[in-house]
C-alpha atoms as a PDB file:
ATOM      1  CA  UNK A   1       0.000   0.000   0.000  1.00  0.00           C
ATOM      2  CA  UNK A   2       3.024   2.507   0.855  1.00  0.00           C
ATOM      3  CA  UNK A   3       4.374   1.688  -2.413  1.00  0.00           C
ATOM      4  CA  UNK A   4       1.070   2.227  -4.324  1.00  0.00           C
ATOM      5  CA  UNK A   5       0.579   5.514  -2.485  1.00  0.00           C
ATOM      6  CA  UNK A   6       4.412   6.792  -3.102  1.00  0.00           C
ATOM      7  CA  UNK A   7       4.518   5.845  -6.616  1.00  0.00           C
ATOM      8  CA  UNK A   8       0.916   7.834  -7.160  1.00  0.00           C
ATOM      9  CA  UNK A   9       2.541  11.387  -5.287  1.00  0.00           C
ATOM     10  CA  UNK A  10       5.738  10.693  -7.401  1.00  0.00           C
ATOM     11  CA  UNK A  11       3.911  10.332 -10.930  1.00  0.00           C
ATOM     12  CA  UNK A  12       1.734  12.893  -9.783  1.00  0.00           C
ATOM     13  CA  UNK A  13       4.363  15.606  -8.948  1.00  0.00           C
ATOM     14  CA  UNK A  14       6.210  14.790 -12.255  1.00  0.00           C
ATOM     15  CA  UNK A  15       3.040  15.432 -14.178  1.00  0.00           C
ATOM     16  CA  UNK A  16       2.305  18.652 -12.261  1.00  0.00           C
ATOM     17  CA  UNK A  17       5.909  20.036 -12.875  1.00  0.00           C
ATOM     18  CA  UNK A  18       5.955  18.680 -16.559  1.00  0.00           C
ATOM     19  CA  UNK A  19       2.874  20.854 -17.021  1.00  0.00           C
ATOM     20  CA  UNK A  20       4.009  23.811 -15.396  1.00  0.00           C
ATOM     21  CA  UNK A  21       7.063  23.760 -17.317  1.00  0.00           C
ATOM     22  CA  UNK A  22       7.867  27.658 -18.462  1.00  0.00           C
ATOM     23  CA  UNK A  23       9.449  29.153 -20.821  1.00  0.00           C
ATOM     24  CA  UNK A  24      12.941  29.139 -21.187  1.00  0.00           C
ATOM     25  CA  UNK A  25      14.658  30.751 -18.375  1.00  0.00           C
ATOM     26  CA  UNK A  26      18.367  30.480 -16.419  1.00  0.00           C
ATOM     27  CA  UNK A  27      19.585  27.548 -17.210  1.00  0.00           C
ATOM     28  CA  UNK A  28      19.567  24.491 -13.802  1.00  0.00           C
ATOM     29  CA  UNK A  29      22.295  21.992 -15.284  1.00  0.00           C
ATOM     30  CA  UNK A  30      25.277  22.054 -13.169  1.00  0.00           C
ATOM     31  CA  UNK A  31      27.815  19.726 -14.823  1.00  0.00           C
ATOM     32  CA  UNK A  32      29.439  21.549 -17.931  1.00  0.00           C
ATOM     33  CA  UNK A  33      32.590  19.662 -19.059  1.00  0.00           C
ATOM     34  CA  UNK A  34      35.678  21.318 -20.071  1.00  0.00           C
ATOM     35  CA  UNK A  35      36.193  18.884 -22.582  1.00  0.00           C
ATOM     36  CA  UNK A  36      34.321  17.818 -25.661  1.00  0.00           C
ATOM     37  CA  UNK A  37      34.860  14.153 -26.816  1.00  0.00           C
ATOM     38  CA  UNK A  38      34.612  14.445 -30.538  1.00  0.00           C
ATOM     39  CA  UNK A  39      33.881  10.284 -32.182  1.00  0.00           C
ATOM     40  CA  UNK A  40      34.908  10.395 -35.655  1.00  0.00           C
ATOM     41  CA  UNK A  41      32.255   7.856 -36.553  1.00  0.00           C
ATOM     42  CA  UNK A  42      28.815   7.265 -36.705  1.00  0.00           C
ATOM     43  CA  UNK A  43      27.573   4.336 -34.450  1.00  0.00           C
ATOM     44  CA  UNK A  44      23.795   2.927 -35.146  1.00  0.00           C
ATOM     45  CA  UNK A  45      22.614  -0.268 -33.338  1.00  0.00           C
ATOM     46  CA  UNK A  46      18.916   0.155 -33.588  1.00  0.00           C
ATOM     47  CA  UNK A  47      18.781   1.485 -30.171  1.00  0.00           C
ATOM     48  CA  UNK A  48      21.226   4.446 -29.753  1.00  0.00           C
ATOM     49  CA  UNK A  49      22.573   6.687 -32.366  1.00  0.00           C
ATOM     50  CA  UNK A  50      26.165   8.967 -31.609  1.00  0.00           C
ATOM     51  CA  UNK A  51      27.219  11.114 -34.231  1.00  0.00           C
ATOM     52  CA  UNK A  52      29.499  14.334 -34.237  1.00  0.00           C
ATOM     53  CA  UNK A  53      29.420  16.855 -37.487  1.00  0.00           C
ATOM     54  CA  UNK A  54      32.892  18.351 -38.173  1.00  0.00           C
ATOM     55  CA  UNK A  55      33.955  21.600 -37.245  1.00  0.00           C
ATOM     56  CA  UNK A  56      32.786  22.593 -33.865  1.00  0.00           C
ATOM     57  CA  UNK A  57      32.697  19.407 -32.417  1.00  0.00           C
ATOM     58  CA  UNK A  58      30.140  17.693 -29.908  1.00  0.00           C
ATOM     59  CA  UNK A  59      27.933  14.911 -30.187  1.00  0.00           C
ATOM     60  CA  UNK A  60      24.471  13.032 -29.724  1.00  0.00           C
ATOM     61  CA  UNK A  61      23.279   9.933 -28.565  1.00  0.00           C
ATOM     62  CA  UNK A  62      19.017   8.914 -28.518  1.00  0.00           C
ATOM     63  CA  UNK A  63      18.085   7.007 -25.494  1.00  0.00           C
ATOM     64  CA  UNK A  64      14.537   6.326 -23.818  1.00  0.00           C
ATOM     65  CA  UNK A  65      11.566   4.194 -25.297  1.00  0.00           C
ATOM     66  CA  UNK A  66       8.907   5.554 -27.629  1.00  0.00           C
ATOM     67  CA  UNK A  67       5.289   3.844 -27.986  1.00  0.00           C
ATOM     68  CA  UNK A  68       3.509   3.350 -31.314  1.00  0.00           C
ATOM     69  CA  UNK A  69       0.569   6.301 -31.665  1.00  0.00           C
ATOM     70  CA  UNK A  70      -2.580   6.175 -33.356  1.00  0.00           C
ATOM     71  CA  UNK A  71      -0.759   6.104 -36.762  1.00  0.00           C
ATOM     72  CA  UNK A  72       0.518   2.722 -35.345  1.00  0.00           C
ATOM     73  CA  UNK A  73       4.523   4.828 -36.120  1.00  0.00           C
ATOM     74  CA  UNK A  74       6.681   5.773 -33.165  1.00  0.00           C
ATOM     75  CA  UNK A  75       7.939   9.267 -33.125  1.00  0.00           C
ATOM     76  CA  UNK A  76      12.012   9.468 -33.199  1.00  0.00           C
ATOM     77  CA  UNK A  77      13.873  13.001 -32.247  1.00  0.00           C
ATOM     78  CA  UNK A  78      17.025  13.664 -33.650  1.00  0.00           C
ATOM     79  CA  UNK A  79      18.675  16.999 -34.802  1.00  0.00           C
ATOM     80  CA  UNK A  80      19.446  18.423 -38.317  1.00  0.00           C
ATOM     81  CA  UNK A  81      22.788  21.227 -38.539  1.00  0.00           C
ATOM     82  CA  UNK A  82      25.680  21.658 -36.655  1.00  0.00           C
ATOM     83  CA  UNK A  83      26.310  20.377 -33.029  1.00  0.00           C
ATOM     84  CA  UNK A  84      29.274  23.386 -33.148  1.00  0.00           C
ATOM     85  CA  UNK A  85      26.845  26.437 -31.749  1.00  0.00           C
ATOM     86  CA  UNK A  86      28.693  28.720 -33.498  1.00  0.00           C
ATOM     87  CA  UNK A  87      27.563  27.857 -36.757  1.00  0.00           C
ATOM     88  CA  UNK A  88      24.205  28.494 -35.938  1.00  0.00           C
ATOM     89  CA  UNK A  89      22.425  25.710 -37.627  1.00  0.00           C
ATOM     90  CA  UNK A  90      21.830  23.488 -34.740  1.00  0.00           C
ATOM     91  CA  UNK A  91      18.117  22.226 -34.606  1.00  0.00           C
ATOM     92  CA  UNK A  92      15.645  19.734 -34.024  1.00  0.00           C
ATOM     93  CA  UNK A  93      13.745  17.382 -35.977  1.00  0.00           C
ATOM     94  CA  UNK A  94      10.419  14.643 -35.290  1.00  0.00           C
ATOM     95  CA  UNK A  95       9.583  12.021 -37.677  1.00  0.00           C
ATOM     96  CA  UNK A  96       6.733   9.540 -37.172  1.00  0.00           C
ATOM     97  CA  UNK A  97       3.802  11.890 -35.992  1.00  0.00           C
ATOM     98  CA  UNK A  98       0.336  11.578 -36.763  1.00  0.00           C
ATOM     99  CA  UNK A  99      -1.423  13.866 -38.470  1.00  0.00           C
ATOM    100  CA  UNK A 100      -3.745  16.096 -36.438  1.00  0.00           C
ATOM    101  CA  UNK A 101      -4.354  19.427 -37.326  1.00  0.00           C
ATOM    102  CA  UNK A 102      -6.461  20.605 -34.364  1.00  0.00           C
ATOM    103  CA  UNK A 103      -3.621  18.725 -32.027  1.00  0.00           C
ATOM    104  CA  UNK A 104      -0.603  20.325 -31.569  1.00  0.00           C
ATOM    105  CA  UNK A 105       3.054  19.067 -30.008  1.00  0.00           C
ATOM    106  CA  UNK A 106       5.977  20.475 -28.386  1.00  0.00           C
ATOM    107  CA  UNK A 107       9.753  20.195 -28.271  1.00  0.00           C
ATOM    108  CA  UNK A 108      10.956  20.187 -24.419  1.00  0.00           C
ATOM    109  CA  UNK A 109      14.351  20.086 -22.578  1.00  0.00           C
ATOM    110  CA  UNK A 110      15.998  19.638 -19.872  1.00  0.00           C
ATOM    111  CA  UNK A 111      19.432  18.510 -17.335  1.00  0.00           C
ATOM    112  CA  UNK A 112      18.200  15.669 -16.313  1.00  0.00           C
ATOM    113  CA  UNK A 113      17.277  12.020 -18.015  1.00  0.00           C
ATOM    114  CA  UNK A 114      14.578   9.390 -16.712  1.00  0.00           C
ATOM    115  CA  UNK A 115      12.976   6.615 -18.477  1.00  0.00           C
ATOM    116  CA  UNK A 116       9.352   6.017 -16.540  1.00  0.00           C
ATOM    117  CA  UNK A 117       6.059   5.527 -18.088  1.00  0.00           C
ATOM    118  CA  UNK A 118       3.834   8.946 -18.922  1.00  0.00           C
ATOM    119  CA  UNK A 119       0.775   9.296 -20.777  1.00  0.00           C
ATOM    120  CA  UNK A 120       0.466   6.475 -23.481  1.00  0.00           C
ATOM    121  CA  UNK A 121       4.450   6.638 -23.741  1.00  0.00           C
ATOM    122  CA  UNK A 122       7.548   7.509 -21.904  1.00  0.00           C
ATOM    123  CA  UNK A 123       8.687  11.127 -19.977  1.00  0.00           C
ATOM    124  CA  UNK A 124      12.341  10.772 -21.060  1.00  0.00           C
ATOM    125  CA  UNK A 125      13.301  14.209 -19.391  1.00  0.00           C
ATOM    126  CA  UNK A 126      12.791  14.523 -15.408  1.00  0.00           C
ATOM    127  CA  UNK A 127      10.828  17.718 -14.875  1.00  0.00           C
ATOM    128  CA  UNK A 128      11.976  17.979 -11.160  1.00  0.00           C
ATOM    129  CA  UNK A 129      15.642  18.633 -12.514  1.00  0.00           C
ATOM    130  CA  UNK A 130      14.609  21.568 -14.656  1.00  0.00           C
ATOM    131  CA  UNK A 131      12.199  22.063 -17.706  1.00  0.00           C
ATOM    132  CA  UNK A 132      11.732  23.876 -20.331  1.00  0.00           C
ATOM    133  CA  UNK A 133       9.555  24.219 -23.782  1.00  0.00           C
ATOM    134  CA  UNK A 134       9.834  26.181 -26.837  1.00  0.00           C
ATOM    135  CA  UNK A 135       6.531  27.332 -28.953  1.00  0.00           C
ATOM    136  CA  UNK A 136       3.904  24.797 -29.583  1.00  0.00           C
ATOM    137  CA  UNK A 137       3.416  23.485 -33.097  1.00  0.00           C
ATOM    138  CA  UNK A 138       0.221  21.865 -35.100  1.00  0.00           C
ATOM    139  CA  UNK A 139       0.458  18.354 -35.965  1.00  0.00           C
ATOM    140  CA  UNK A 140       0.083  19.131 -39.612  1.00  0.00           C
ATOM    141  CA  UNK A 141       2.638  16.319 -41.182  1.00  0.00           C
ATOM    142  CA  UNK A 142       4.360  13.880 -39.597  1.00  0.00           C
ATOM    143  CA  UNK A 143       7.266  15.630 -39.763  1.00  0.00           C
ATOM    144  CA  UNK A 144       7.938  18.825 -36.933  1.00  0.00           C
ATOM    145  CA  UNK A 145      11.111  20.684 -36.786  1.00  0.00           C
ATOM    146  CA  UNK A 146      12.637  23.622 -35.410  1.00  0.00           C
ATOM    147  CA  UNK A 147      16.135  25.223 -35.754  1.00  0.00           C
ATOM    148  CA  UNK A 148      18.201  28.329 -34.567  1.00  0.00           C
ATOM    149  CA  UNK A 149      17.936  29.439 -37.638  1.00  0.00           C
ATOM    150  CA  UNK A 150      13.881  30.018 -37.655  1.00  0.00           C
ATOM    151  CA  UNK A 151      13.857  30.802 -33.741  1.00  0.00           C
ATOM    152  CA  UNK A 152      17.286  31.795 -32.169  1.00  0.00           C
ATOM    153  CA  UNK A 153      15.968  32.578 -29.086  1.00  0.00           C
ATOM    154  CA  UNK A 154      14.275  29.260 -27.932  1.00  0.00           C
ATOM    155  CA  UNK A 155      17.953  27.944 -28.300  1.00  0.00           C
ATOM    156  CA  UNK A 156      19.500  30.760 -26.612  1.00  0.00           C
ATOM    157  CA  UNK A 157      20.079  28.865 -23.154  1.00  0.00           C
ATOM    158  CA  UNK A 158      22.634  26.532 -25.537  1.00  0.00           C
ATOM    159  CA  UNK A 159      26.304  26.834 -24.357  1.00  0.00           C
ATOM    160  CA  UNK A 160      29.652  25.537 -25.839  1.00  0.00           C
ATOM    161  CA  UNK A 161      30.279  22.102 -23.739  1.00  0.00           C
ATOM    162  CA  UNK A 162      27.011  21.906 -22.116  1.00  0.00           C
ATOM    163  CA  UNK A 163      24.807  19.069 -22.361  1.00  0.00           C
ATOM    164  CA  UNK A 164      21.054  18.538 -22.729  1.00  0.00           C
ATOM    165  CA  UNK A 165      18.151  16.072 -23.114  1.00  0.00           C
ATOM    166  CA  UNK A 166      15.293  16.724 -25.876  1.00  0.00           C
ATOM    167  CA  UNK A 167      12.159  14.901 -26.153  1.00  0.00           C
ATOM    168  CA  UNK A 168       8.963  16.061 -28.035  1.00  0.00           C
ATOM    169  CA  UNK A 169       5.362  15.948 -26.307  1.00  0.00           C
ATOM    170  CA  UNK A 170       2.360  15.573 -28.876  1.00  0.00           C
ATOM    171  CA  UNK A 171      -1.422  15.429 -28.595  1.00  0.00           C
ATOM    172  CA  UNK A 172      -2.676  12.547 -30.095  1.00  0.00           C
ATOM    173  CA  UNK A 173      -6.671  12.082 -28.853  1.00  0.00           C
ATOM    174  CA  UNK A 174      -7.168   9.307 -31.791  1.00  0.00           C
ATOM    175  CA  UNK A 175      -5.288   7.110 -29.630  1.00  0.00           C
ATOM    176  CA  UNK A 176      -7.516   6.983 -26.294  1.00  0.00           C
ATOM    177  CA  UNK A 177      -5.684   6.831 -23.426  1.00  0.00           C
ATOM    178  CA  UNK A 178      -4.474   9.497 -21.919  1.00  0.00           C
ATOM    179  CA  UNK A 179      -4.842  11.432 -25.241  1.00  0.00           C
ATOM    180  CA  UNK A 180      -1.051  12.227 -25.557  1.00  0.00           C
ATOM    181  CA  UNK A 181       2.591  10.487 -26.125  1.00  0.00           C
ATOM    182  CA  UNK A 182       5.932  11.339 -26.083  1.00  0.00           C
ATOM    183  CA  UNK A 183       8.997  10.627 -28.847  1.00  0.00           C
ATOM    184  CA  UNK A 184      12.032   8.989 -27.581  1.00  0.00           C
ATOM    185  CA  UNK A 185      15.015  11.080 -25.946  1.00  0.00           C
ATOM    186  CA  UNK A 186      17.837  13.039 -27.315  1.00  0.00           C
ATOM    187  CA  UNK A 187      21.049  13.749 -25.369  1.00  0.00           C
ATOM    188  CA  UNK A 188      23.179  16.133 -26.565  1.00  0.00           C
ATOM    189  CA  UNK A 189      26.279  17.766 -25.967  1.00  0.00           C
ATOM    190  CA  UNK A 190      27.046  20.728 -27.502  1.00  0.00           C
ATOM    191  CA  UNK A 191      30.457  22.168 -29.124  1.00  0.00           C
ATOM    192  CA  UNK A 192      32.001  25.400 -29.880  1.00  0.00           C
END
């Protein structure tokens, strides 16, 4: 019974401060390495993908499960441009969407990584270690991006050696349940 009653004030403080998740602010990671490990090759093994881009250096790895949504397709994050912030290409891409145009979804980060059950998927970024969101989009392909380029500002917090975790949160009332899923996770670490 203690169990049951700890595990329902847990889930429900992560879903209260995963809601009340605000706009980017002062960033809460702690840990920014002075070094950037650069991998000169690309790793895929159907689970985790690391790859670093050149110039600039820095890499990313996905982690976390994703659940199939209505469209029976899982929704992957992974990043288009540069990891090096000074080119000023970095961004963010979701494939695997369904196609909802009165729905909308929403890229979120954060410090922190967890893998626990949430909604009909999986809350890849703990919201009690700092959380933030950039501007909701409609769910009108199933394809959603966003990039420096088109928004600097949501990717102002962004430093040379820091690290963060991305995961995108999407309506998706087709699939019953608790109306919404997540994609998978995206660590990255930034380089210059």
């Amino acid at each position: 019974m203690k169990l049951i009653l700890t595990t329902a004030i847990t889930a429900s403080t992560v879903f209260a401060a995963y809601l009340l998740a605000n706009e980017p602010q002062q960033t809460t990671v702690q840990a920014i390495q002075s070094d950037i490990a650069t991998p000169t090759t690309v790793t895929d093994d159907g689970s985790e993908t690391t790859q670093s881009l050149g110039t600039g250096g820095g890499n990313a790895t996905t982690y976390c499960n994703a659940t199939p949504n209505s469209y029976g397709t899982v929704a992957q994050i992974n990043y288009v441009g540069a990891l090096g912030l000074s080119q000023g290409t970095f961004g963010l891409r979701v494939t695997g969407l369904p196609i909802e145009p009165t729905a909308f979804g929403v890229f979120t980060y954060g410090g922190t990584q967890m893998n626990v059950p949430f909604g009909n998927g999986y809350l890849c970024i703990n919201p009690l270690g700092g959380l933030y969101r950039m501007t909701p989009q409609p769910l009108v392909d199933t394809t959603v991006s966003r990039s420096f380029v088109e928004a600097p500002a949501e990717f102002s917090l962004f430093q040379p050696a820091s690290s963060w975790n991305f995961q995108f949160w999407y309506r998706n009332p087709a699939a019953g349940g608790a109306n919404f899923n997540l994609s998978n996770g995206l660590r990255v670490q930034f380089g210059n």
